[in-house]
C-alpha atoms as a PDB file:
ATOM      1  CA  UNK A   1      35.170  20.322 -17.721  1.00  0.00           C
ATOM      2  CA  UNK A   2      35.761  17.587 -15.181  1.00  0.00           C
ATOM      3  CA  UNK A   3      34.928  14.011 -16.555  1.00  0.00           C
ATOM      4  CA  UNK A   4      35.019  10.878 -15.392  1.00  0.00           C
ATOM      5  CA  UNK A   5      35.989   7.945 -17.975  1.00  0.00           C
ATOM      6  CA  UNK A   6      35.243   4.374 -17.246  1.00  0.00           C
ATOM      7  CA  UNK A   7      36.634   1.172 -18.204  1.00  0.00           C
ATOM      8  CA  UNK A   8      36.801  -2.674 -17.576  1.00  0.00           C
ATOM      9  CA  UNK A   9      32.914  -3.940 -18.416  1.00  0.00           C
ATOM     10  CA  UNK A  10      31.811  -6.753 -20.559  1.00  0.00           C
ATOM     11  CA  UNK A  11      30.589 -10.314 -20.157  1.00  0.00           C
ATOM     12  CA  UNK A  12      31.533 -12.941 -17.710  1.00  0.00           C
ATOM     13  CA  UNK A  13      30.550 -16.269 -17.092  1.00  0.00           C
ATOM     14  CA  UNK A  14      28.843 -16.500 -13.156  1.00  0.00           C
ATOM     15  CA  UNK A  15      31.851 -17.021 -10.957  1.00  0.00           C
ATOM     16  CA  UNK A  16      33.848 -14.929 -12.573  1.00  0.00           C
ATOM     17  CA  UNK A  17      35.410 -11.436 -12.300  1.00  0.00           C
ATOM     18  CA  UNK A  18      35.694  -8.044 -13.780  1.00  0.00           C
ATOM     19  CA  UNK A  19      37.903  -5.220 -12.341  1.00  0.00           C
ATOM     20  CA  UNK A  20      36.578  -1.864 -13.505  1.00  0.00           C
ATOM     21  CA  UNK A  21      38.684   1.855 -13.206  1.00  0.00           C
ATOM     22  CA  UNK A  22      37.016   5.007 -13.193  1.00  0.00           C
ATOM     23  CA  UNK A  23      39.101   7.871 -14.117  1.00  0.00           C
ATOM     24  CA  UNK A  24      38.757  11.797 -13.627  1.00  0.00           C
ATOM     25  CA  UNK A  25      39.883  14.001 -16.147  1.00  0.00           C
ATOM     26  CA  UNK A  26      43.263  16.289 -16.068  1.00  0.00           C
ATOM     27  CA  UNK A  27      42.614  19.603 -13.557  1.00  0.00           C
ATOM     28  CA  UNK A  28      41.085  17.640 -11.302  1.00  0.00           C
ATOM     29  CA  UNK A  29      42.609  19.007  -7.836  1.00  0.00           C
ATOM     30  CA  UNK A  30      41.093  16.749  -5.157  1.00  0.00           C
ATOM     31  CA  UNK A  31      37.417  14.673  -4.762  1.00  0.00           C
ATOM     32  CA  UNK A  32      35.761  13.915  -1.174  1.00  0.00           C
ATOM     33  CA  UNK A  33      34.052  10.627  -2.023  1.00  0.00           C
ATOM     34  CA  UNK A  34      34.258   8.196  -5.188  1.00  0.00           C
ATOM     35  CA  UNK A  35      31.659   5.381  -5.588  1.00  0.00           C
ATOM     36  CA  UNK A  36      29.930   2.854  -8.318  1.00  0.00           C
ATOM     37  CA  UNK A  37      26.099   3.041  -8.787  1.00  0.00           C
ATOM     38  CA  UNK A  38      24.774   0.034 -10.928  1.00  0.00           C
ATOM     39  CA  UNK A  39      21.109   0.612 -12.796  1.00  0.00           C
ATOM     40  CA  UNK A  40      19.048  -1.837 -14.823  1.00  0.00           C
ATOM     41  CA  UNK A  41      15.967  -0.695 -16.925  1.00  0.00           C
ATOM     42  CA  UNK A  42      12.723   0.402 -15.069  1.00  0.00           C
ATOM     43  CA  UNK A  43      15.028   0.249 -11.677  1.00  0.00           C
ATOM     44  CA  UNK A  44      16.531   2.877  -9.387  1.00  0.00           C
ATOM     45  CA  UNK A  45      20.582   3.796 -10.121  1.00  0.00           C
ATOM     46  CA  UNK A  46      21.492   2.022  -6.550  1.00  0.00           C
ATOM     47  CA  UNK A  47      24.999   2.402  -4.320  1.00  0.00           C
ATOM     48  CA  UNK A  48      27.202  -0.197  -4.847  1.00  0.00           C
ATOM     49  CA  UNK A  49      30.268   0.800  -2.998  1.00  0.00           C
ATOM     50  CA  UNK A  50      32.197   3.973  -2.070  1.00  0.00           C
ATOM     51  CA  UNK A  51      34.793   5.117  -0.394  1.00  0.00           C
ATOM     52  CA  UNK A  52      35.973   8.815   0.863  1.00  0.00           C
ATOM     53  CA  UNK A  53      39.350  10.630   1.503  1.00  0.00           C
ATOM     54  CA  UNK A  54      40.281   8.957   4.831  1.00  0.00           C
ATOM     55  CA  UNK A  55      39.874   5.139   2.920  1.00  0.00           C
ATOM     56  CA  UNK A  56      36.556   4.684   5.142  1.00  0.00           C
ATOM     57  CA  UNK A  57      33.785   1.839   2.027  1.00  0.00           C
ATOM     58  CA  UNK A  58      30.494   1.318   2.355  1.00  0.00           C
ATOM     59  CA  UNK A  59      29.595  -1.379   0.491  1.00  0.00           C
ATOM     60  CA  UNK A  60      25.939  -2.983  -0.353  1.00  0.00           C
ATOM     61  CA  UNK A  61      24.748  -5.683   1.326  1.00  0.00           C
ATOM     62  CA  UNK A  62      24.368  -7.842  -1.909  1.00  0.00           C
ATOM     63  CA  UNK A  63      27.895  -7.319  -2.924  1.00  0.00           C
ATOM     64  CA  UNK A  64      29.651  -7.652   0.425  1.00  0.00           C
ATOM     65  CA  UNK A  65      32.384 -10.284   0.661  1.00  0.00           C
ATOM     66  CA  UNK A  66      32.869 -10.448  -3.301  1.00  0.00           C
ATOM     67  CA  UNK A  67      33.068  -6.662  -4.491  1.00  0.00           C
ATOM     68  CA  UNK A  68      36.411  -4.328  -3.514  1.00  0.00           C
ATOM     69  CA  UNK A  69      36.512  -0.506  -3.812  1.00  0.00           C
ATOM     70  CA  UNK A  70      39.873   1.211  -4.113  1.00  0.00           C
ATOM     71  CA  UNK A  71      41.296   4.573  -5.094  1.00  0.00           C
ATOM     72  CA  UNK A  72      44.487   6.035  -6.210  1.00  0.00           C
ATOM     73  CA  UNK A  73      44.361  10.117  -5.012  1.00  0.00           C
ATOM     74  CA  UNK A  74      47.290  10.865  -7.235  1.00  0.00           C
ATOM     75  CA  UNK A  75      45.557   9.495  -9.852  1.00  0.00           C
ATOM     76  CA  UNK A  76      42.211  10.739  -8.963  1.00  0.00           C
ATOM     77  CA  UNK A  77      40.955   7.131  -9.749  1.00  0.00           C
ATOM     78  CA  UNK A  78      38.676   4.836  -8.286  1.00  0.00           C
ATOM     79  CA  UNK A  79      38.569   1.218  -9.023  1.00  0.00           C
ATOM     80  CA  UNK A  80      36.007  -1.535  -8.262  1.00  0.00           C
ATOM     81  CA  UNK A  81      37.064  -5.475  -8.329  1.00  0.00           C
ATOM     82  CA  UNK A  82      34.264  -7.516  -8.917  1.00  0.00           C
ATOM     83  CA  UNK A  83      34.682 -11.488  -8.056  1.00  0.00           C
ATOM     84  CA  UNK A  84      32.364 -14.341  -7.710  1.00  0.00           C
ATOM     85  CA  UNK A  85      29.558 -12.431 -10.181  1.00  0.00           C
ATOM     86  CA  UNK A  86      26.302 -13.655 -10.496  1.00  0.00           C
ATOM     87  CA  UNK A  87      23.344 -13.149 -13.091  1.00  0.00           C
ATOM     88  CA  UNK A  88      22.018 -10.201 -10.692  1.00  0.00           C
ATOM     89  CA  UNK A  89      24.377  -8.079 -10.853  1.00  0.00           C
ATOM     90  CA  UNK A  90      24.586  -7.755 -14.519  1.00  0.00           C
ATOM     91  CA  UNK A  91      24.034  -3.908 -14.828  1.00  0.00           C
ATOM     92  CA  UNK A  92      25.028  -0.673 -16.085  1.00  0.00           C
ATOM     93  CA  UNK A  93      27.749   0.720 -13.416  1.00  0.00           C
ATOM     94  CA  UNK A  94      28.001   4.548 -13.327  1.00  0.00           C
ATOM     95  CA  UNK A  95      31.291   6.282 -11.782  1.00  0.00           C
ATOM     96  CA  UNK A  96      30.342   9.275  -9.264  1.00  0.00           C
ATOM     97  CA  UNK A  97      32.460  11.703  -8.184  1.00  0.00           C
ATOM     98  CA  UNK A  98      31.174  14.007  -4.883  1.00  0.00           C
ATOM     99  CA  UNK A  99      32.828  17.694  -4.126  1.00  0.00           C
ATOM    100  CA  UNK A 100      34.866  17.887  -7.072  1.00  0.00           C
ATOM    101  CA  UNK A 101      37.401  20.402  -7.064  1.00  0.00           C
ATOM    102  CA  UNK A 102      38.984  21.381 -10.007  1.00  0.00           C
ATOM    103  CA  UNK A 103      40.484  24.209 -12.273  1.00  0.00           C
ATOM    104  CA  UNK A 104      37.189  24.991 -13.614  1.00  0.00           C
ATOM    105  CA  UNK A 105      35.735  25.240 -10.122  1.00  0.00           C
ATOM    106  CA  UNK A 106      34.085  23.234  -8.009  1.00  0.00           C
ATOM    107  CA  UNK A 107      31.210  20.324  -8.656  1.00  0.00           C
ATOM    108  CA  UNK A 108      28.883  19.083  -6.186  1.00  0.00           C
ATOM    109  CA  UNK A 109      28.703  15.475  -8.178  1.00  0.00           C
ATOM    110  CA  UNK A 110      30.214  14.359 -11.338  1.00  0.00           C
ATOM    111  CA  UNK A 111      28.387  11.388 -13.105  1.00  0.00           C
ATOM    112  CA  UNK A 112      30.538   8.775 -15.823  1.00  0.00           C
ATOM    113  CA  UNK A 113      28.704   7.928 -19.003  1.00  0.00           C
ATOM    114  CA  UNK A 114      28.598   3.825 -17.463  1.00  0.00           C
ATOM    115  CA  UNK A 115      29.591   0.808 -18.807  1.00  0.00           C
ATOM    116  CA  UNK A 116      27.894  -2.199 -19.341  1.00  0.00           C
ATOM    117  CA  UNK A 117      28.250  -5.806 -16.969  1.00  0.00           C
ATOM    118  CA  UNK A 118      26.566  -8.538 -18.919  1.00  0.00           C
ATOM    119  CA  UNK A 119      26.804 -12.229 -16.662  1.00  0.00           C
ATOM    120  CA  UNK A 120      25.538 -15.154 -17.913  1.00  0.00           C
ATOM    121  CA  UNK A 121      24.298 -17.850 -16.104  1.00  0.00           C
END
Protein backbone atom coordinates (compact mmCIF):
# COMPACT_ATOMS: atom_id res chain seq x y z
CA UNK A 1 0.00 0.00 0.00
CA UNK A 2 1.06 3.58 -0.58
CA UNK A 3 3.10 5.08 2.42
CA UNK A 4 4.56 8.00 3.14
CA UNK A 5 7.97 7.90 5.29
CA UNK A 6 9.26 10.93 7.04
CA UNK A 7 12.50 12.13 8.10
CA UNK A 8 14.64 15.12 9.41
CA UNK A 9 12.94 15.96 13.12
CA UNK A 10 14.63 16.43 16.39
CA UNK A 11 15.70 19.28 18.64
CA UNK A 12 16.98 22.66 17.82
CA UNK A 13 18.01 25.48 19.68
CA UNK A 14 15.42 28.78 18.73
CA UNK A 15 17.03 30.26 15.67
CA UNK A 16 17.84 27.38 14.25
CA UNK A 17 16.79 25.01 11.42
CA UNK A 18 15.56 21.63 10.49
CA UNK A 19 14.93 20.47 6.87
CA UNK A 20 12.45 17.59 6.88
CA UNK A 21 11.65 15.01 3.56
CA UNK A 22 8.60 13.19 3.24
CA UNK A 23 8.75 10.29 1.02
CA UNK A 24 6.01 8.09 -0.84
CA UNK A 25 6.48 4.61 -1.20
CA UNK A 26 7.51 2.62 -4.61
CA UNK A 27 4.14 2.36 -7.11
CA UNK A 28 3.34 5.55 -6.44
CA UNK A 29 2.30 6.94 -10.07
CA UNK A 30 1.52 10.63 -9.51
CA UNK A 31 -0.02 12.87 -6.26
CA UNK A 32 -2.13 16.26 -6.80
CA UNK A 33 -1.09 18.09 -3.64
CA UNK A 34 1.70 17.36 -0.87
CA UNK A 35 1.66 19.34 2.43
CA UNK A 36 2.96 19.29 6.32
CA UNK A 37 0.30 19.43 9.12
CA UNK A 38 1.94 20.07 12.63
CA UNK A 39 -0.30 18.89 15.92
CA UNK A 40 0.45 19.36 19.61
CA UNK A 41 -1.61 17.55 22.38
CA UNK A 42 -5.28 18.68 23.04
CA UNK A 43 -4.84 20.90 19.62
CA UNK A 44 -6.20 20.60 16.08
CA UNK A 45 -3.57 18.82 13.30
CA UNK A 46 -3.24 22.46 11.48
CA UNK A 47 -1.82 23.29 7.64
CA UNK A 48 1.48 24.29 7.63
CA UNK A 49 2.38 24.50 4.03
CA UNK A 50 1.53 22.76 0.72
CA UNK A 51 2.06 22.82 -2.53
CA UNK A 52 0.25 21.10 -5.75
CA UNK A 53 1.34 19.84 -9.26
CA UNK A 54 1.72 23.23 -11.00
CA UNK A 55 4.41 24.44 -7.88
CA UNK A 56 1.46 26.88 -6.66
CA UNK A 57 2.35 26.93 -1.69
CA UNK A 58 0.19 28.03 0.61
CA UNK A 59 1.85 28.60 3.52
CA UNK A 60 0.51 29.62 7.24
CA UNK A 61 0.61 32.83 8.35
CA UNK A 62 2.84 31.95 11.44
CA UNK A 63 5.44 30.31 9.36
CA UNK A 64 5.60 32.71 6.42
CA UNK A 65 9.01 34.20 5.63
CA UNK A 66 10.97 31.34 7.61
CA UNK A 67 9.33 27.92 6.40
CA UNK A 68 9.97 26.56 2.49
CA UNK A 69 7.90 23.79 0.82
CA UNK A 70 9.40 21.90 -2.10
CA UNK A 71 8.81 18.73 -4.07
CA UNK A 72 10.65 16.44 -6.29
CA UNK A 73 7.70 14.63 -8.76
CA UNK A 74 10.20 12.05 -9.86
CA UNK A 75 10.77 11.32 -6.56
CA UNK A 76 7.31 11.66 -5.35
CA UNK A 77 8.84 13.68 -2.38
CA UNK A 78 8.01 16.63 -0.59
CA UNK A 79 10.34 18.51 1.57
CA UNK A 80 9.85 21.30 4.16
CA UNK A 81 12.95 23.70 5.29
CA UNK A 82 12.38 25.06 8.48
CA UNK A 83 14.69 28.26 9.54
CA UNK A 84 14.58 30.78 12.24
CA UNK A 85 12.40 28.14 14.68
CA UNK A 86 10.92 29.23 17.65
CA UNK A 87 9.51 27.46 20.90
CA UNK A 88 5.91 27.47 19.10
CA UNK A 89 6.40 25.57 16.60
CA UNK A 90 7.76 22.64 18.38
CA UNK A 91 5.22 19.95 17.15
CA UNK A 92 4.51 16.73 15.69
CA UNK A 93 4.61 17.33 11.68
CA UNK A 94 2.50 14.81 9.69
CA UNK A 95 3.23 14.27 5.77
CA UNK A 96 -0.17 14.28 3.62
CA UNK A 97 -0.50 13.12 0.44
CA UNK A 98 -4.03 14.21 -1.61
CA UNK A 99 -5.31 12.05 -4.87
CA UNK A 100 -2.85 9.45 -4.69
CA UNK A 101 -2.53 7.39 -7.59
CA UNK A 102 -0.85 4.34 -7.46
CA UNK A 103 -0.58 0.57 -8.51
CA UNK A 104 -2.88 -0.41 -5.85
CA UNK A 105 -5.39 2.20 -6.95
CA UNK A 106 -6.20 5.34 -6.09
CA UNK A 107 -6.28 7.25 -2.42
CA UNK A 108 -8.16 10.24 -1.65
CA UNK A 109 -5.40 11.21 1.26
CA UNK A 110 -2.46 9.40 2.53
CA UNK A 111 -1.34 10.37 6.15
CA UNK A 112 2.77 9.78 7.42
CA UNK A 113 3.18 8.31 10.86
CA UNK A 114 4.93 12.17 11.96
CA UNK A 115 7.93 13.04 13.43
CA UNK A 116 8.69 14.91 16.28
CA UNK A 117 10.16 18.98 16.36
CA UNK A 118 11.32 19.64 19.87
CA UNK A 119 12.80 23.70 20.13
CA UNK A 120 14.09 24.92 23.05
CA UNK A 121 14.11 28.23 24.12
Amino acid sequence: QVQLVESGGGLVQAGGSLRLACAASAGTFSISTMGWYRQNPGKQRELVADIDGTGYRNYADSVKGRFTIDRDNAKNTVYLQMNSLKAEDTAVYYCNADRVASQWGPFLDVWGQGTQVAVSS
